[in-house]
PDB file of N, CA and C in Angstrom:
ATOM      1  N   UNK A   1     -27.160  23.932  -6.040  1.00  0.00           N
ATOM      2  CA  UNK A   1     -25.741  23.712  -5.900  1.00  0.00           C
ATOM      3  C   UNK A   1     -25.018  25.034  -6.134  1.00  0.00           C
ATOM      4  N   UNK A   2     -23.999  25.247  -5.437  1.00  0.00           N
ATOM      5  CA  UNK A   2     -23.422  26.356  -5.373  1.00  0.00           C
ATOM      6  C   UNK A   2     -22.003  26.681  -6.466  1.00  0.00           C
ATOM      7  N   UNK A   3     -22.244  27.963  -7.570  1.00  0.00           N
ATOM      8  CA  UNK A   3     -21.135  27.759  -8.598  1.00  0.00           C
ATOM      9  C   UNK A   3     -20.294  28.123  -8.067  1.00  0.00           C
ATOM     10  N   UNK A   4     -18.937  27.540  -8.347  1.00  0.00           N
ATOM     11  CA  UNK A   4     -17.606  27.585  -7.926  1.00  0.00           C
ATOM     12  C   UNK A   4     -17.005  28.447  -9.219  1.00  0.00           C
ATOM     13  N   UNK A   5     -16.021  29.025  -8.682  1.00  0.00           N
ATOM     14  CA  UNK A   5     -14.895  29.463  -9.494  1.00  0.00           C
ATOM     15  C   UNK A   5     -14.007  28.612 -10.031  1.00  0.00           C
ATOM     16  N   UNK A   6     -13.534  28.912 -11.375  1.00  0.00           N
ATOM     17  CA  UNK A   6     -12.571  28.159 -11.654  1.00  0.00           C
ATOM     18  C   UNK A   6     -11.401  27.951 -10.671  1.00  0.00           C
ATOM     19  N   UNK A   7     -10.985  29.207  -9.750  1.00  0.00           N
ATOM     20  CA  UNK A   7      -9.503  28.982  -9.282  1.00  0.00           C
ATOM     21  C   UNK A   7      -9.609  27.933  -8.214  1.00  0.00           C
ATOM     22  N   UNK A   8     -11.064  28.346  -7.652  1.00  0.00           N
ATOM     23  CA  UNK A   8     -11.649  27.335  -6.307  1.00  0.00           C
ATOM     24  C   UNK A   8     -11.624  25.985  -6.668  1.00  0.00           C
ATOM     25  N   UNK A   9     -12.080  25.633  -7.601  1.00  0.00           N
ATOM     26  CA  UNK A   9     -12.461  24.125  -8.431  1.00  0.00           C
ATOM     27  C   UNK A   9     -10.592  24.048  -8.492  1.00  0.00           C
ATOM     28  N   UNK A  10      -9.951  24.499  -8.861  1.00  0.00           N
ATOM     29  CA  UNK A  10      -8.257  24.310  -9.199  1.00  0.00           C
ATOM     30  C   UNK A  10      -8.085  23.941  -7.227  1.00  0.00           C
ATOM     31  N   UNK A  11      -7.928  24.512  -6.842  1.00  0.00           N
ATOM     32  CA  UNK A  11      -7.645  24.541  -5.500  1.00  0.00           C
ATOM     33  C   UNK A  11      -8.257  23.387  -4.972  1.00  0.00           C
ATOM     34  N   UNK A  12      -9.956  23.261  -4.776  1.00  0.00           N
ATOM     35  CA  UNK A  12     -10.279  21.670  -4.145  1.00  0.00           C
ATOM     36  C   UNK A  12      -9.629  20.772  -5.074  1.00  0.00           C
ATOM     37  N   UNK A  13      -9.235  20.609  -6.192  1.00  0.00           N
ATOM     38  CA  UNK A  13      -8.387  19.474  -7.265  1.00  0.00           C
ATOM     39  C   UNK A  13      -7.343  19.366  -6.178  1.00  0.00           C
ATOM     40  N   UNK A  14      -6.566  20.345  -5.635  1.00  0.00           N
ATOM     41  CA  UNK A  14      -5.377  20.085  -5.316  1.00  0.00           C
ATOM     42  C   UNK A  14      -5.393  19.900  -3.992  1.00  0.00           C
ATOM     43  N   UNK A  15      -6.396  19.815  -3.534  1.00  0.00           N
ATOM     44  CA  UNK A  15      -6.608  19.619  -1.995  1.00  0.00           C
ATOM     45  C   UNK A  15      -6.780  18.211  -1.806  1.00  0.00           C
ATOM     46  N   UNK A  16      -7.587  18.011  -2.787  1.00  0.00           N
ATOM     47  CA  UNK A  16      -7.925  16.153  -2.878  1.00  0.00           C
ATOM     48  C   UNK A  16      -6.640  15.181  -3.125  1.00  0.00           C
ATOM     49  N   UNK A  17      -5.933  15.844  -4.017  1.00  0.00           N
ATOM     50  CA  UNK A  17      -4.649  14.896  -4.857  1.00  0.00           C
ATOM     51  C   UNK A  17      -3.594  14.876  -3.499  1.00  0.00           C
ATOM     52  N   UNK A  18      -3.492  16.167  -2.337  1.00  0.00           N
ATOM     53  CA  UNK A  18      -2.700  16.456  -1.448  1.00  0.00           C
ATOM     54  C   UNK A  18      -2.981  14.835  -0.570  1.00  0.00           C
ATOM     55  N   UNK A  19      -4.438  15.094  -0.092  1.00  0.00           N
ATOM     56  CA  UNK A  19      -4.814  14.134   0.724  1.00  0.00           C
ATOM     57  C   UNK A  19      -4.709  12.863   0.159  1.00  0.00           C
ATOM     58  N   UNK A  20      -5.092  12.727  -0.941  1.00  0.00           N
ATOM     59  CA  UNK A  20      -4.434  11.263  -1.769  1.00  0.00           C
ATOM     60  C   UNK A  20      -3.374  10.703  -1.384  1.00  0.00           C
ATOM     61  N   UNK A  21      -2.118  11.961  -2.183  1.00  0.00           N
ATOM     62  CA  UNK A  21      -0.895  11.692  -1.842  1.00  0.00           C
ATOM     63  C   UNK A  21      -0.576  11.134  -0.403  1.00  0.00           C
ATOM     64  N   UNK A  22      -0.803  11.856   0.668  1.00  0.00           N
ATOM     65  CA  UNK A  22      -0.987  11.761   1.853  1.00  0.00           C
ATOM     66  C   UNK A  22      -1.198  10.485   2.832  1.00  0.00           C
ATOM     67  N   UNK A  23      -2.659   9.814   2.160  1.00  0.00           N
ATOM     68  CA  UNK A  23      -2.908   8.487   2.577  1.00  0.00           C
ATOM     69  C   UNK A  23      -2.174   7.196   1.954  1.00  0.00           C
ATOM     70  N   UNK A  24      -2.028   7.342   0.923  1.00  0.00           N
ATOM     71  CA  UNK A  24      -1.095   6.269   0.204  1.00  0.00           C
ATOM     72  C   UNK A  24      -0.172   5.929   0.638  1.00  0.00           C
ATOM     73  N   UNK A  25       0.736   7.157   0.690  1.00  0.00           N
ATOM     74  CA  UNK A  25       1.925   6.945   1.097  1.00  0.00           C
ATOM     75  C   UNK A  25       2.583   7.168   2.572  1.00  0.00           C
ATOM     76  N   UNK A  26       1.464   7.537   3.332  1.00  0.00           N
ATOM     77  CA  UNK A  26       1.738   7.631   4.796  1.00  0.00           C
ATOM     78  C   UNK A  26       1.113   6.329   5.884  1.00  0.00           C
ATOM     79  N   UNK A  27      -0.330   6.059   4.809  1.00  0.00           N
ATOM     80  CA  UNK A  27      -0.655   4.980   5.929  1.00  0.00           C
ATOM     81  C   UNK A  27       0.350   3.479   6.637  1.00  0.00           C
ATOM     82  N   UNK A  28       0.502   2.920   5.649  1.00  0.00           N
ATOM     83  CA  UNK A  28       1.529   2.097   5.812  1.00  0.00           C
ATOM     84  C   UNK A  28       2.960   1.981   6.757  1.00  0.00           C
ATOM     85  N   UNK A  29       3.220   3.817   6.553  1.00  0.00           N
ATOM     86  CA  UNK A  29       4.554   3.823   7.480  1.00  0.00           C
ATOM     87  C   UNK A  29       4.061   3.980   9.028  1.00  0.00           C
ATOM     88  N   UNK A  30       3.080   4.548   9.082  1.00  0.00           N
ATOM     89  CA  UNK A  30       2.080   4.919  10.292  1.00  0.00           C
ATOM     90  C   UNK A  30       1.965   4.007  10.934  1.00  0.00           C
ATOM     91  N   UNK A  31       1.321   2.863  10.055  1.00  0.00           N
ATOM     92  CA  UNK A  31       0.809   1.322  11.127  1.00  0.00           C
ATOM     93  C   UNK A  31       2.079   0.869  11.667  1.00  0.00           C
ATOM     94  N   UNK A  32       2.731   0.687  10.462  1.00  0.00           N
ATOM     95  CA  UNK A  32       4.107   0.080  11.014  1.00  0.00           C
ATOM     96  C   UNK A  32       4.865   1.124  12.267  1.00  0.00           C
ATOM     97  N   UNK A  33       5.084   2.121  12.775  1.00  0.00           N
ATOM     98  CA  UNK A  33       5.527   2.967  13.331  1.00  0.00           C
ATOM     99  C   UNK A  33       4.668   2.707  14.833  1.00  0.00           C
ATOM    100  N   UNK A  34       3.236   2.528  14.517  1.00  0.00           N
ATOM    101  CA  UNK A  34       2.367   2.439  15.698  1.00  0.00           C
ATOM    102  C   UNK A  34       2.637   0.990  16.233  1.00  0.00           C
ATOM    103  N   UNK A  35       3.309   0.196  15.517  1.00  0.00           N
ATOM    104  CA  UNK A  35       2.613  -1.579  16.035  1.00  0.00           C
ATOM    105  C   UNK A  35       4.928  -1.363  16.485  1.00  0.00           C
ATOM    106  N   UNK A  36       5.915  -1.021  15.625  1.00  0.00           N
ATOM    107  CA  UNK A  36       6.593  -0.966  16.964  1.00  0.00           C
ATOM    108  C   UNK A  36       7.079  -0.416  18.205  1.00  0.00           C
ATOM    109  N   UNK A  37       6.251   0.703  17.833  1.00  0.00           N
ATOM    110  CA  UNK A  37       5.807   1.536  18.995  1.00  0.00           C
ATOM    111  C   UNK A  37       4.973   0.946  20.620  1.00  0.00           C
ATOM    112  N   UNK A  38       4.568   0.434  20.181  1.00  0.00           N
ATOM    113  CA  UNK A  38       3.373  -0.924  21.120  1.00  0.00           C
ATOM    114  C   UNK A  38       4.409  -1.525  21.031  1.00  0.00           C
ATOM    115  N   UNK A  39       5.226  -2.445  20.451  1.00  0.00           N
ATOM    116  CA  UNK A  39       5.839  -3.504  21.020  1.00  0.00           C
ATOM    117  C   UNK A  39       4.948  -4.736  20.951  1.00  0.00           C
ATOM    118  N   UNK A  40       5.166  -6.249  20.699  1.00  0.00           N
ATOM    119  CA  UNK A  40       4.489  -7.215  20.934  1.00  0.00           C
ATOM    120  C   UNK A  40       3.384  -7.269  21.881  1.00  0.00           C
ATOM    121  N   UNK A  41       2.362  -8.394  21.607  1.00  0.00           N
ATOM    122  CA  UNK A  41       1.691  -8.704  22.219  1.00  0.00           C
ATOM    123  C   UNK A  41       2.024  -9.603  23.749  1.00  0.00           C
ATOM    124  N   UNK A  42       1.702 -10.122  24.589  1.00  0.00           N
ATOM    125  CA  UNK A  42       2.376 -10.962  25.499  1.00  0.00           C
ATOM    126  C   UNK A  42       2.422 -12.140  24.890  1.00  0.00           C
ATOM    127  N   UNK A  43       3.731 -13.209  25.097  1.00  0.00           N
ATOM    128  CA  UNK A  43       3.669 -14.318  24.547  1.00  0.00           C
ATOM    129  C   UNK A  43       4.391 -14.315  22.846  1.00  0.00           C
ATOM    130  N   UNK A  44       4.523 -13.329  22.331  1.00  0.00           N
ATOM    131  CA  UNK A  44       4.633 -13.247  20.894  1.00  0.00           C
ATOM    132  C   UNK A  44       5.688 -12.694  20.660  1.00  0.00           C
ATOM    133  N   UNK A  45       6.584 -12.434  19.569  1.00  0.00           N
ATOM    134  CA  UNK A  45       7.848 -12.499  19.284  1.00  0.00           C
ATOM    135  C   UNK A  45       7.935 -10.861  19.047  1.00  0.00           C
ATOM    136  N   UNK A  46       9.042 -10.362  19.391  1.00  0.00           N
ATOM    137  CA  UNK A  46       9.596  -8.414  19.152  1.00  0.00           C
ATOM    138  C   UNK A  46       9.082  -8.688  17.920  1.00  0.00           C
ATOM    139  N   UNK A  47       8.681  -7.811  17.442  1.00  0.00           N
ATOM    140  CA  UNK A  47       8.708  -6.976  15.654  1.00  0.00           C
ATOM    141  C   UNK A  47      10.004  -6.688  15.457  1.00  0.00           C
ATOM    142  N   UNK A  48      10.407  -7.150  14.022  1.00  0.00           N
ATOM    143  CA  UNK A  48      11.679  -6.520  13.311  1.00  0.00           C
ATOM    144  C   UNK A  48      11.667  -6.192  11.973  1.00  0.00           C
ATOM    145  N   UNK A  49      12.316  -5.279  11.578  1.00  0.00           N
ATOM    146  CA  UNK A  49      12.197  -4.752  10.334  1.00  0.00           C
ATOM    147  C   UNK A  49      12.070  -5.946   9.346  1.00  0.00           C
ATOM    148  N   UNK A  50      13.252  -7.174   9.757  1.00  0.00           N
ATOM    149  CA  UNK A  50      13.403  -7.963   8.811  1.00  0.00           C
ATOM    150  C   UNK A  50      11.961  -9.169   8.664  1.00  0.00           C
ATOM    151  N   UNK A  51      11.450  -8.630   9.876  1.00  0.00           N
ATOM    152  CA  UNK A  51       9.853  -9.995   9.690  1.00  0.00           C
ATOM    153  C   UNK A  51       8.742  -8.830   8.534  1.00  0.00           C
ATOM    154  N   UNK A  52       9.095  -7.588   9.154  1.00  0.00           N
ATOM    155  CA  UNK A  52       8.386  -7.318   7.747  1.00  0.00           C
ATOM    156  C   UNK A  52       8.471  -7.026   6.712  1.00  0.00           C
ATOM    157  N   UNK A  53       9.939  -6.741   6.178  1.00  0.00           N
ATOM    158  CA  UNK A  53      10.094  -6.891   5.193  1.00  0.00           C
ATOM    159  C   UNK A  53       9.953  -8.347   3.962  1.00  0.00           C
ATOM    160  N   UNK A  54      10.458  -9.137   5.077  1.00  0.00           N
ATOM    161  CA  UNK A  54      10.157 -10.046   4.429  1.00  0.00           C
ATOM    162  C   UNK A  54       8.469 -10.548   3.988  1.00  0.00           C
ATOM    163  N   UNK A  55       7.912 -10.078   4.591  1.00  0.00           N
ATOM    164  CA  UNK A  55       6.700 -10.321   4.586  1.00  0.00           C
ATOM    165  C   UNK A  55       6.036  -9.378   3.425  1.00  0.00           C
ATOM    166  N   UNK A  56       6.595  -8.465   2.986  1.00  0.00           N
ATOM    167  CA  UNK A  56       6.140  -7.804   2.430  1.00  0.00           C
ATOM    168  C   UNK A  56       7.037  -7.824   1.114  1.00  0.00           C
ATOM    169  N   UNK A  57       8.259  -8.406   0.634  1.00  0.00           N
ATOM    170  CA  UNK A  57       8.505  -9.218  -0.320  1.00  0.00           C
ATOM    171  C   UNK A  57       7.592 -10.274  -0.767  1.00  0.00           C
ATOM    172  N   UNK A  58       7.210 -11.556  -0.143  1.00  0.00           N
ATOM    173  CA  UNK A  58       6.631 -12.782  -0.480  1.00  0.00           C
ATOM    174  C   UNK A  58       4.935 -12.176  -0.444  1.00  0.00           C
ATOM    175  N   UNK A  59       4.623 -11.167  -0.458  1.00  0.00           N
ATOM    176  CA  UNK A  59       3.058 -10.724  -0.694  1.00  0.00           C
ATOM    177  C   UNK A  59       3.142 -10.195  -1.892  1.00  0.00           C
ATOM    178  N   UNK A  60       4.003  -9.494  -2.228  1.00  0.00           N
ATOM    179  CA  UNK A  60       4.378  -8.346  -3.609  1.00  0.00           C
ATOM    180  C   UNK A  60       4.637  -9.803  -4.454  1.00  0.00           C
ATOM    181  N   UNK A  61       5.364 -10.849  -4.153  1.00  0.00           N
ATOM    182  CA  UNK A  61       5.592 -12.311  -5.142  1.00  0.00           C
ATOM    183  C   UNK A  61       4.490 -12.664  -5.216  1.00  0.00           C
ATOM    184  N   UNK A  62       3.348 -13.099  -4.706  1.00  0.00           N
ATOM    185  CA  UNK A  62       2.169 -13.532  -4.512  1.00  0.00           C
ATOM    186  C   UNK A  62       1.302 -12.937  -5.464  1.00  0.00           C
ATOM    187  N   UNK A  63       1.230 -11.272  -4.881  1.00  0.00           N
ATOM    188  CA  UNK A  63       0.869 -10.764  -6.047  1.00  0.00           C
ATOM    189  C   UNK A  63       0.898 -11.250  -7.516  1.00  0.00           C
ATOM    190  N   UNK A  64       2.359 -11.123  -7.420  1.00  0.00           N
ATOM    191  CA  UNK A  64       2.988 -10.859  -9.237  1.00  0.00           C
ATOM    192  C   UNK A  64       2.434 -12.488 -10.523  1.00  0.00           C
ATOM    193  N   UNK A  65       2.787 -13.024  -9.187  1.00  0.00           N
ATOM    194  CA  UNK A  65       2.440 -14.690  -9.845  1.00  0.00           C
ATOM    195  C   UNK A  65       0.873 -14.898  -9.868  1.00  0.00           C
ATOM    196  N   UNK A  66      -0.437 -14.266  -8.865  1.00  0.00           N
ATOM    197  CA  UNK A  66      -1.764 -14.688  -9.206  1.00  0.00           C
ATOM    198  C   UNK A  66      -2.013 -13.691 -10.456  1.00  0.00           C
ATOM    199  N   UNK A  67      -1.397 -12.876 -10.706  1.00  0.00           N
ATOM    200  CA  UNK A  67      -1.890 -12.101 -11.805  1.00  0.00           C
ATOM    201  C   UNK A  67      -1.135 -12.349 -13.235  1.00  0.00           C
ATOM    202  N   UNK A  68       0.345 -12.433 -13.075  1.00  0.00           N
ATOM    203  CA  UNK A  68       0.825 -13.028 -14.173  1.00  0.00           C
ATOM    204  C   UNK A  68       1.274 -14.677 -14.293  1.00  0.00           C
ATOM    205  N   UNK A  69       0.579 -15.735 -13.564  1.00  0.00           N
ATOM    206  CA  UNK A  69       1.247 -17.056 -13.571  1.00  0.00           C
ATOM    207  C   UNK A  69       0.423 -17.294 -14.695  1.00  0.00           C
ATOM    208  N   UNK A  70      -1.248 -17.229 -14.765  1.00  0.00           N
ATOM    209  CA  UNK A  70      -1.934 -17.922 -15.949  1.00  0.00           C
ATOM    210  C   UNK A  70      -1.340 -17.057 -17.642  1.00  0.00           C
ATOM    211  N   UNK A  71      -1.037 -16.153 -17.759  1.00  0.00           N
ATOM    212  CA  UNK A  71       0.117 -15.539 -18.979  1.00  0.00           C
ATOM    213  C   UNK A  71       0.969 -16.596 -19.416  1.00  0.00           C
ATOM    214  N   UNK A  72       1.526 -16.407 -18.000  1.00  0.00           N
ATOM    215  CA  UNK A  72       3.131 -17.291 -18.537  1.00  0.00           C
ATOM    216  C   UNK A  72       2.908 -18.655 -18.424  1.00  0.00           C
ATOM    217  N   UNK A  73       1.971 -19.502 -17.959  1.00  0.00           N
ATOM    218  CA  UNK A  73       1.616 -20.913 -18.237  1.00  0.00           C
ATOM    219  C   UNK A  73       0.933 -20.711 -19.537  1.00  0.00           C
ATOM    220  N   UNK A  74       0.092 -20.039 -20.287  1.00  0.00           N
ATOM    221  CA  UNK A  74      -0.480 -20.269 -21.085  1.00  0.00           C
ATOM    222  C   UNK A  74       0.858 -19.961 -22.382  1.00  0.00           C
ATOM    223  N   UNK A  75       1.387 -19.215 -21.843  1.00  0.00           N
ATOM    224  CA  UNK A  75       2.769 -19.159 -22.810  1.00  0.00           C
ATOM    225  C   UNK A  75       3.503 -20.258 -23.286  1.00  0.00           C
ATOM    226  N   UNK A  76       4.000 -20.601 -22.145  1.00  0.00           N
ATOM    227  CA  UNK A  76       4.507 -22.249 -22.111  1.00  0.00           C
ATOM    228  C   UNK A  76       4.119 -23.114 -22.306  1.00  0.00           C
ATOM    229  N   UNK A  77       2.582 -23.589 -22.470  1.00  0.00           N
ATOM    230  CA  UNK A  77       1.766 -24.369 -23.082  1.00  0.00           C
ATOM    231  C   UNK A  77       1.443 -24.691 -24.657  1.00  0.00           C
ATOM    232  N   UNK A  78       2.489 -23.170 -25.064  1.00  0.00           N
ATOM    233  CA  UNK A  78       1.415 -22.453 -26.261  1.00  0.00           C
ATOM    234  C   UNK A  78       0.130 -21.948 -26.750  1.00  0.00           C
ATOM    235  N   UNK A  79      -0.730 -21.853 -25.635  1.00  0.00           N
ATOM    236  CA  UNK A  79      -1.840 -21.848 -25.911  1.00  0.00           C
ATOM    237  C   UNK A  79      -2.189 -20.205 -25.935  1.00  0.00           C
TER     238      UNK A  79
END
């Protein structure tokens, strides 16, 4: 295996965290950008901001409640 330099080892750190940053927060706007870019399928309704937003409210709720509903029932139970 080949020794690296410290500044090199600093540099791939920051190359990785770049591309991190990068995918996280770009994929999402990407798909969405590509699918209304395409436009519907035949037969199927325009895309609108508001079908996915909403859609992406009641998933983030979904979320919040399979992970915190058994908490707060067991709260309310007392148990």
């Amino acid at each position: 295996m080949a020794k690296l330099s410290k500044e090199t080892k600093q540099r791939l750190q920051q190359v990785f965290q770049c591309g991190q940053f990068v995918i996280r927060w770009g994929f999402i706007p990407t798909v969405l950008y590509l699918g209304f870019k395409r436009g519907a399928d035949p037969g199927m309704p325009e895309p609108t901001v508001l079908r996915y937003s909403s859609l992406a409210f009641w998933g983030t709720l979904s979320r919040i409640l399979f992970w915190a509903g058994p908490i707060l029932l067991a709260d309310v139970l007392g148990n």
